[in-house]
Protein backbone atom coordinates (compact mmCIF):
# COMPACT_ATOMS: atom_id res chain seq x y z
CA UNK A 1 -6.10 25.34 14.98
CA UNK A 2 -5.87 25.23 10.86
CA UNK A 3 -6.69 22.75 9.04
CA UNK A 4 -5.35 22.92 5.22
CA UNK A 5 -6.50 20.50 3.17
CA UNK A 6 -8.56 19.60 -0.24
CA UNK A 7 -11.43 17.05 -0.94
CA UNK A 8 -11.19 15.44 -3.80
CA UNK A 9 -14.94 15.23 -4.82
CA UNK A 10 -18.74 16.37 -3.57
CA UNK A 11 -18.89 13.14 -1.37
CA UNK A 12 -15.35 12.72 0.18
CA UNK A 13 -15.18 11.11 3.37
CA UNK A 14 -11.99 12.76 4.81
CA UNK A 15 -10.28 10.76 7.34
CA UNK A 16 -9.41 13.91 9.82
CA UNK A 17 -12.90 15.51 9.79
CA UNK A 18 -14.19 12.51 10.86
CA UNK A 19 -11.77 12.09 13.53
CA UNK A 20 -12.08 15.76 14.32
CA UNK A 21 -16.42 15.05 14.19
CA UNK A 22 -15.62 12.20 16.66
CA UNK A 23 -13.31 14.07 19.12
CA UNK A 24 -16.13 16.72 19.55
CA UNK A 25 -13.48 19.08 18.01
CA UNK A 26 -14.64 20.48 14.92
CA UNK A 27 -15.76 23.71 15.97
CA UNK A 28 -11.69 24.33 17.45
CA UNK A 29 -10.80 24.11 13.85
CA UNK A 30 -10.72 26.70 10.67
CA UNK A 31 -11.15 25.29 7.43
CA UNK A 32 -8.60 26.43 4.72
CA UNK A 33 -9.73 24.59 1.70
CA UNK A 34 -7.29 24.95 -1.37
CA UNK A 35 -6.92 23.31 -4.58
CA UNK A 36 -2.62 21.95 -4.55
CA UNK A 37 -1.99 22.64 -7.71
CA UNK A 38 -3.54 26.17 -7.75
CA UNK A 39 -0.65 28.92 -8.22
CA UNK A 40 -1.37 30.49 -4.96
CA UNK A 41 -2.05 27.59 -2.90
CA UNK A 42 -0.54 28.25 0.30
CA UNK A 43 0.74 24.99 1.76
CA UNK A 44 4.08 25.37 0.71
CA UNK A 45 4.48 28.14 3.50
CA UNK A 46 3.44 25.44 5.68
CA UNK A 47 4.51 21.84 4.35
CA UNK A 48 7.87 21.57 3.14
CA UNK A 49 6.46 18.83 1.61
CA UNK A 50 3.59 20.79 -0.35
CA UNK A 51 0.65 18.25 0.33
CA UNK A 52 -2.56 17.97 2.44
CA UNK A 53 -3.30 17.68 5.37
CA UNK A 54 -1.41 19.87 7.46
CA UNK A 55 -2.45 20.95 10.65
CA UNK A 56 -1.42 24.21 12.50
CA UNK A 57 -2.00 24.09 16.12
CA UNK A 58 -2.14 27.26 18.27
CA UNK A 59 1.40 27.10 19.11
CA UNK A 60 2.46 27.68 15.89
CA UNK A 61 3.71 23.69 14.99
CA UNK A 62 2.29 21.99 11.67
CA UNK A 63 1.60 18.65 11.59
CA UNK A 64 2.07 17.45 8.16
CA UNK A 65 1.41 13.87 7.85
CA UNK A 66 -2.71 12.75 8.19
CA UNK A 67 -2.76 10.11 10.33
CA UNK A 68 -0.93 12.12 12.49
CA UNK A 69 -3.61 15.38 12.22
CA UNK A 70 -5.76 12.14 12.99
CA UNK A 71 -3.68 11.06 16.06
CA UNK A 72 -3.07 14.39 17.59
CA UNK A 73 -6.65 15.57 16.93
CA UNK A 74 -7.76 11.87 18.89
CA UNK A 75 -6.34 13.27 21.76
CA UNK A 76 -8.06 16.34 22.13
CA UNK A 77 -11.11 13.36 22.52
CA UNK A 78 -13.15 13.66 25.99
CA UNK A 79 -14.74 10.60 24.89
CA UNK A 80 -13.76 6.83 23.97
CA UNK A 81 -10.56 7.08 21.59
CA UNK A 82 -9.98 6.38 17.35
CA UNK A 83 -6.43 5.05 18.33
CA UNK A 84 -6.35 2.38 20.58
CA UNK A 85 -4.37 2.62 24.15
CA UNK A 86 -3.78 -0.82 24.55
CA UNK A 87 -2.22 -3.69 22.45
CA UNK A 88 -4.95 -3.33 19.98
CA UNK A 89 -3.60 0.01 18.80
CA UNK A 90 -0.86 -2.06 16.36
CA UNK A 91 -2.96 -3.61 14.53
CA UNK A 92 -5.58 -0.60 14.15
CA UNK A 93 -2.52 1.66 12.81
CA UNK A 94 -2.05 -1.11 10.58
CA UNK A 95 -5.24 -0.95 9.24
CA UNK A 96 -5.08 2.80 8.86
CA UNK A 97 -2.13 2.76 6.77
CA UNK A 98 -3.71 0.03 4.54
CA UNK A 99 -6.31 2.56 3.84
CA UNK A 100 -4.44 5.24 3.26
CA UNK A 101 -2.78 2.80 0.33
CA UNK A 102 -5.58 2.71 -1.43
CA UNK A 103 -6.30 6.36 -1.31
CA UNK A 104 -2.29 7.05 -1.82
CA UNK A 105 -2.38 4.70 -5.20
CA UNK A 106 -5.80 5.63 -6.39
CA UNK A 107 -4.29 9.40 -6.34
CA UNK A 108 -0.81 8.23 -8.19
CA UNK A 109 -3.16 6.50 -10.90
CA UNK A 110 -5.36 9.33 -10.97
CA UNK A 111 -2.72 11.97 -11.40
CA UNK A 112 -1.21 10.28 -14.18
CA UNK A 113 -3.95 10.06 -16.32
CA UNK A 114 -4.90 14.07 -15.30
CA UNK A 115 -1.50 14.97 -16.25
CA UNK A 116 0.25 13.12 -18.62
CA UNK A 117 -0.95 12.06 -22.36
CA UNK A 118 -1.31 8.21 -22.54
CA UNK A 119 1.97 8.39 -24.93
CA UNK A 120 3.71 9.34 -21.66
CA UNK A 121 2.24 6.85 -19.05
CA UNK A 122 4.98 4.29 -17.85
CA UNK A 123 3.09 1.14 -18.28
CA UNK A 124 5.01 -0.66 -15.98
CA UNK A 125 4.35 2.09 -13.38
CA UNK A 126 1.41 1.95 -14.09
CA UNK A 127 0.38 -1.18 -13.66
CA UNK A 128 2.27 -1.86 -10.22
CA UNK A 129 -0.34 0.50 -8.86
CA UNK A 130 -2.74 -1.48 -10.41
CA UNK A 131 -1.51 -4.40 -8.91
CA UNK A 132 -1.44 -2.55 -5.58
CA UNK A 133 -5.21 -1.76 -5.92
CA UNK A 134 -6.07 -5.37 -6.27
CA UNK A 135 -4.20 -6.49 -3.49
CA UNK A 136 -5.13 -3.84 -1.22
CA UNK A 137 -8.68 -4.52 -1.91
CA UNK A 138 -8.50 -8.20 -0.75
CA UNK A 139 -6.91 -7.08 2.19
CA UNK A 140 -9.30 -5.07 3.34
CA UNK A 141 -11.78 -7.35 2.72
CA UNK A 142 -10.55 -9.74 4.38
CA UNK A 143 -9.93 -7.56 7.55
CA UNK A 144 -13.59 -6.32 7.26
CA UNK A 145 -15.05 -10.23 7.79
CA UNK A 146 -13.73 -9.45 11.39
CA UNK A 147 -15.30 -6.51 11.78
CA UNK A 148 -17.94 -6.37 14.85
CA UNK A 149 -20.99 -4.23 13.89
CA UNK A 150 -20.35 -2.16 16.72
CA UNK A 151 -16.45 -1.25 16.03
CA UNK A 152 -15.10 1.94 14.80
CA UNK A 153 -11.59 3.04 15.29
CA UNK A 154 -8.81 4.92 13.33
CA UNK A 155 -8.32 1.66 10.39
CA UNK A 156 -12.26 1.53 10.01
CA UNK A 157 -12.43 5.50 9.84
CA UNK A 158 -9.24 5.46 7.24
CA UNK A 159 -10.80 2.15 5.18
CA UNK A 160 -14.16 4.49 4.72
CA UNK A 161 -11.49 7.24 3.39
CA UNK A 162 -10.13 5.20 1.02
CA UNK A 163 -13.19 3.44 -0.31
CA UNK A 164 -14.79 6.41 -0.68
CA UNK A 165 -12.10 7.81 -2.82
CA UNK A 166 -11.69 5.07 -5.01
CA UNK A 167 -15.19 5.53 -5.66
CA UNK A 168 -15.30 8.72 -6.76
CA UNK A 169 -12.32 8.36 -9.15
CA UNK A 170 -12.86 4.44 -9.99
CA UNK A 171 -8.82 4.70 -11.37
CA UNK A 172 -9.36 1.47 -13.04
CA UNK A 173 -11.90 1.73 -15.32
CA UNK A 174 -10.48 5.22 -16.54
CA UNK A 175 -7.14 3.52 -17.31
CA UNK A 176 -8.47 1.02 -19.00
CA UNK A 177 -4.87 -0.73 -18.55
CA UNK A 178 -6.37 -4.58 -18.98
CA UNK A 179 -9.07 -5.26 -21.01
CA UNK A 180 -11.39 -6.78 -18.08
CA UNK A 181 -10.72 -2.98 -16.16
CA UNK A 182 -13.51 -1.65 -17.88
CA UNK A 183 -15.86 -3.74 -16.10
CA UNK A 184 -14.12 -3.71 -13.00
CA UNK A 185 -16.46 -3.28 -9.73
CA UNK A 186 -14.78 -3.78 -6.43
CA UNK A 187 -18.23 -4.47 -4.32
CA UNK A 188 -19.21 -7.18 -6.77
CA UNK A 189 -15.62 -8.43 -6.09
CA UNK A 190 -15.47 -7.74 -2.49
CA UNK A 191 -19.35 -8.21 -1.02
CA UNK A 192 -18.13 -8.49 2.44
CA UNK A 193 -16.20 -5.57 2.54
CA UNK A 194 -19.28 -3.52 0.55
CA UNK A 195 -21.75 -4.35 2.87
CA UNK A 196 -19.12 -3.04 5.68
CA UNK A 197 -18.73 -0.12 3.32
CA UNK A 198 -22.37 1.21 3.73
CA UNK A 199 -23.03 -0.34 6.92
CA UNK A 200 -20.57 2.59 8.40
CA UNK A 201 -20.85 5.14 6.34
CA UNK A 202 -23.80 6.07 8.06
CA UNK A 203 -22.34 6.86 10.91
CA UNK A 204 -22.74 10.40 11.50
CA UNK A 205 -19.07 11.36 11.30
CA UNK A 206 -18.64 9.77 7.88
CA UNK A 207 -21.43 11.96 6.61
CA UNK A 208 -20.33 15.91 7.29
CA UNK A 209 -21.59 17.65 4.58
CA UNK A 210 -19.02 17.96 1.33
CA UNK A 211 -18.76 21.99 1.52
CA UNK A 212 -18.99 22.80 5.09
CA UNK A 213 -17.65 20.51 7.25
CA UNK A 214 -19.00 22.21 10.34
């Protein structure tokens, strides 16, 4: 299999390495790591869509989408599963995509401020994803006070993703679209979901190292 993708900083806790580290998979998988934007980035012979992840399994078919890298690489898994086989699985997919919301709208804010002067920012674009942000934040927070110390499947693996990303770009802050942004901090607003935060992170799959994943 190939695995195209792009981290986003020195400490990013991708969501299908860790699914891949979990399935006992890893070493199945080469690493094709690629900048999108770069002029010969070579996705777009592969995604349609032109973004990472895709994965290309041995048959020649590319899975585009992440969660479903995540899925399909879950069950490769000799082990105990990410994605749930019973009735739990709903509400664990649920959880998943909430993660991937944050990382989707940190990105959208990010990208705007990388690419466009502030003269061109949409404000009220702009400050939906903000809203978005907030709300997704006390969602997951409120998810993690159920947590069990002991649990880890696909939403808890994608919430790490997302927190981790937010982290590293802190979207907020570097807008600076409200004047109390600037001081924004997310774990003194969220505690619970902080001390989830680096409760799991040390779990060994959340902490492949940044440059070579395997």
């Amino acid at each position: 299999m190939k695995l195209l993708f792009h981290r986003h900083g020195p400490y990013q806790i991708d969501k299908v390495l860790v699914v891949a580290a979990e399935a006992g998979v890893l070493d199945q998988i080469e690493f094709i790591i690629q900048q999108p934007f770069d002029d010969d980035a070579i996705i777009w012979q592969h995604n349609p869509l032109g973004r990472h992840p895709a994965l290309i399994l041995d048959d020649g078919v590319v899975l585009y989408n992440g969660l479903l890298c995540c899925e399909y690489l879950d069950s490769l898994s000799k082990g105990p599963r990410l994605f749930p086989q019973d009735d739990t699985r709903w509400k664990a997919v649920s959880q998943a995509i909430l993660g991937d919301g944050l990382f989707d709208t940190t990105s959208a804010l990010s990208a705007v401020q990388s690419l466009r002067p502030r003269s061109d920012w949409s404000r009220p674009d702009m400050l939906r994803h903000r809203k978005r942000i907030y709300h997704v934040l006390a969602a997951m927070d409120e998810h993690a006070a159920a947590f069990g110390a002991d649990d880890f499947h696909i939403g808890h693996a994608v919430f790490a993703s997302g927190l981790n990303f937010y982290e590293i770009r802190q979207p907020l802050r570097s807008a600076g679209l409200d004047p109390t942004d600037a001081s924004f901090d997310w774990r003194t607003t969220h505690p619970g979901l902080a001390a989830w935060y680096d409760r799991v992170r040390r779990r060994p799959s959340l902490r492949l190292p940044p440059a070579h994943p395997h």
